[in-house]
N, C-alpha and C. Protein backbone atom coordinates (compact mmCIF):
# COMPACT_ATOMS: atom_id res chain seq x y z
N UNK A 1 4.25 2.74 4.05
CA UNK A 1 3.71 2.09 2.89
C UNK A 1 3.86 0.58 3.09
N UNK A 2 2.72 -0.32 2.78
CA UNK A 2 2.67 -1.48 3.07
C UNK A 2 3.17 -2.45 1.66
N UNK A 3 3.96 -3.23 1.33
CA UNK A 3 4.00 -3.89 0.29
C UNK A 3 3.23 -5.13 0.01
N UNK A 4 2.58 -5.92 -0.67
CA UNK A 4 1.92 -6.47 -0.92
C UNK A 4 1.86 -7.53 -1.89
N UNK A 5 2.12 -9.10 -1.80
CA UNK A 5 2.08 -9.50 -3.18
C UNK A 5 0.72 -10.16 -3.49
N UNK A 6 0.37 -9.71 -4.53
CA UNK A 6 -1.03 -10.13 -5.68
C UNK A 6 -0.75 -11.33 -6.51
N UNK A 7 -1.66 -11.45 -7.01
CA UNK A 7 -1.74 -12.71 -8.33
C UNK A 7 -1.04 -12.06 -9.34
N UNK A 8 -1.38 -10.88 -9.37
CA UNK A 8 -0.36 -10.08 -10.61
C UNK A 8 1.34 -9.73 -10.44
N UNK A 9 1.13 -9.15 -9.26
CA UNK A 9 2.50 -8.11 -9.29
C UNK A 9 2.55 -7.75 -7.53
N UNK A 10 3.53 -7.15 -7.26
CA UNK A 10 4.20 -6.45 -5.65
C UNK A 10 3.06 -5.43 -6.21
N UNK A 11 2.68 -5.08 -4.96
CA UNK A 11 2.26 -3.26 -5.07
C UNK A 11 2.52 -2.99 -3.99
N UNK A 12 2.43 -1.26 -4.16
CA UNK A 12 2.56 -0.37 -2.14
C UNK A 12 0.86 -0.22 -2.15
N UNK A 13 0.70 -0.48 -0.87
CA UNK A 13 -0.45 0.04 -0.76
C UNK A 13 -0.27 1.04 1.27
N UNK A 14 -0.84 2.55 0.66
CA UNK A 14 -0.38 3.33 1.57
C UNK A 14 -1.08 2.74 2.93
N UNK A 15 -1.10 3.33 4.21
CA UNK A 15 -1.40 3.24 5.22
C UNK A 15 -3.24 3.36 5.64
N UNK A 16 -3.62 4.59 5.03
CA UNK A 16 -4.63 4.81 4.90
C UNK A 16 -5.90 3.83 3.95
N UNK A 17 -5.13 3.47 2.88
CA UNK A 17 -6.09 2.61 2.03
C UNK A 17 -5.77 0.81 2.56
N UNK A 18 -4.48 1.36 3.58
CA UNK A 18 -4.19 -0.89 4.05
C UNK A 18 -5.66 -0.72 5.23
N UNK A 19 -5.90 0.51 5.46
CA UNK A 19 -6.99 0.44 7.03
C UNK A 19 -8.50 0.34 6.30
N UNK A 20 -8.48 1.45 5.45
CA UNK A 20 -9.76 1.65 4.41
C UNK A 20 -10.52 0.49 3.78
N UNK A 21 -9.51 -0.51 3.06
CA UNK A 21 -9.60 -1.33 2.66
C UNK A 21 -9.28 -2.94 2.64
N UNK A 22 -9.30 -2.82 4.17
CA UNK A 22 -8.60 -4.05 4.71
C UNK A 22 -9.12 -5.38 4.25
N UNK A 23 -10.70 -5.41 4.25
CA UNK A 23 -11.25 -6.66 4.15
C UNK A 23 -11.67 -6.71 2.72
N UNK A 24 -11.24 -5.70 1.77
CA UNK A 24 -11.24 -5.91 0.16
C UNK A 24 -10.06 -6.93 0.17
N UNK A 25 -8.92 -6.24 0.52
CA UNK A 25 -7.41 -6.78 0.16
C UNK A 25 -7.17 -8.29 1.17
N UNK A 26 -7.82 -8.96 2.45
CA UNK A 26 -8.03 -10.23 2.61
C UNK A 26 -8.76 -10.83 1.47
N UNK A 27 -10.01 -10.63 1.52
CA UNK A 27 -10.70 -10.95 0.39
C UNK A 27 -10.27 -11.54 -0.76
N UNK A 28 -9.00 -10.70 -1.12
CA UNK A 28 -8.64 -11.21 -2.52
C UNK A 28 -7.36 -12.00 -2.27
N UNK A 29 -7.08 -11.92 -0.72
CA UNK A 29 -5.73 -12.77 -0.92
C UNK A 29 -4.37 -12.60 -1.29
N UNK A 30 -4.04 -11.23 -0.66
CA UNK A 30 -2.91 -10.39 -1.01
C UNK A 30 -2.01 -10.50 0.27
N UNK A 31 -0.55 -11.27 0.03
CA UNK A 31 0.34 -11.60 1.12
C UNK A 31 0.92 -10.40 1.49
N UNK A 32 0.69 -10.02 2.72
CA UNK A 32 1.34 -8.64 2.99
C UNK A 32 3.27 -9.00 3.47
N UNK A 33 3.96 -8.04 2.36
CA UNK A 33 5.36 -8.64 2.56
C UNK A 33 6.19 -8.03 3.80
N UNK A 34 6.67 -6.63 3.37
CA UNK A 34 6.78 -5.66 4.38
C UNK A 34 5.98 -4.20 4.51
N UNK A 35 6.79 -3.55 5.74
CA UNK A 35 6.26 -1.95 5.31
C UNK A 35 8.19 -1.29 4.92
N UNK A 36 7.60 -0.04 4.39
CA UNK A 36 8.56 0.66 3.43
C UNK A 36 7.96 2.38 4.38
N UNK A 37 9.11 2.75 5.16
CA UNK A 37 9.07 4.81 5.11
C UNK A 37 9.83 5.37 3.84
N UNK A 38 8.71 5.17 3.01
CA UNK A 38 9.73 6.17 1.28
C UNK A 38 8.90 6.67 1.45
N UNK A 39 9.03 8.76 1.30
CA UNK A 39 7.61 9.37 0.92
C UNK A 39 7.95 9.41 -0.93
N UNK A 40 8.34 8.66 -1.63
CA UNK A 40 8.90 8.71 -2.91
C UNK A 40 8.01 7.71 -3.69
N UNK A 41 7.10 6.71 -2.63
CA UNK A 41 6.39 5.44 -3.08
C UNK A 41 5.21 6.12 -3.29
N UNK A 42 3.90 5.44 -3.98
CA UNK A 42 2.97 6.15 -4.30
C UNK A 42 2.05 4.98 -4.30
N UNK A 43 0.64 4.83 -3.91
CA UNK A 43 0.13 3.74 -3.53
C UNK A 43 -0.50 3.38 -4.67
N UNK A 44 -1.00 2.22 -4.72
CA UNK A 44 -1.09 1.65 -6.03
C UNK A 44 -2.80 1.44 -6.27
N UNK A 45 -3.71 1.78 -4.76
CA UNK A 45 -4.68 2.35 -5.00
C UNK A 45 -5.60 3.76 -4.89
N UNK A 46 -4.55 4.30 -4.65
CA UNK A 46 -5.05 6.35 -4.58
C UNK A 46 -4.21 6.78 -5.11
N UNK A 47 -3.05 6.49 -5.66
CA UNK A 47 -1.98 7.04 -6.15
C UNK A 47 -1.20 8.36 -5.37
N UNK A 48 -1.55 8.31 -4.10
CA UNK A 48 -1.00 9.19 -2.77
C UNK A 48 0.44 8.99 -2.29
N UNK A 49 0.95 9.58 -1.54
CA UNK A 49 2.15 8.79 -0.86
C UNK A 49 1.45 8.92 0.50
N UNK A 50 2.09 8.07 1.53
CA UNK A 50 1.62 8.13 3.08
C UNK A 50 1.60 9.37 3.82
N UNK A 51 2.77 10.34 3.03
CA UNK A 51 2.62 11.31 4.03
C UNK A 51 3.47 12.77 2.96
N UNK A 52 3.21 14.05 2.96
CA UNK A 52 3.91 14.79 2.05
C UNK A 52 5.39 15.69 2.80
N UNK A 53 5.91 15.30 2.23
CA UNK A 53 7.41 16.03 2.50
C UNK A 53 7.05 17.34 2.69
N UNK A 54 7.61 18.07 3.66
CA UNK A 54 7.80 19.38 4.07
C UNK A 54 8.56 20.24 3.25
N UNK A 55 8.83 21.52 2.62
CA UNK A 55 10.08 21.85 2.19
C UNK A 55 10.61 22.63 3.20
């Protein structure tokens, strides 16, 4: 999960939507801070996590 700061707020944004949506999120100018392995985070544009826990 990638963290991200906005004009608004931090968000996660998962792996799949940082690749999907790469040149939306330049575009708007979103400082990428770190990455995060939580499967507990949930992305802040699919509302997914990166990957689903096994039981």
């Amino acid at each position: 999960m990638h963290l991200f700061e906005t004009e608004e707020d931090d968000i996660w944004v998962c792996i799949a939507c940082g690749r999907d949506r790469e040149e939306e999120i330049k575009a708007k100018g979103w400082e990428y801070i770190f990455d995060k392995d939580e499967p507990m985070l949930r992305c802040k544009l699919c509302g997914k996590p990166d990957y689903e826990m096994e039981d």
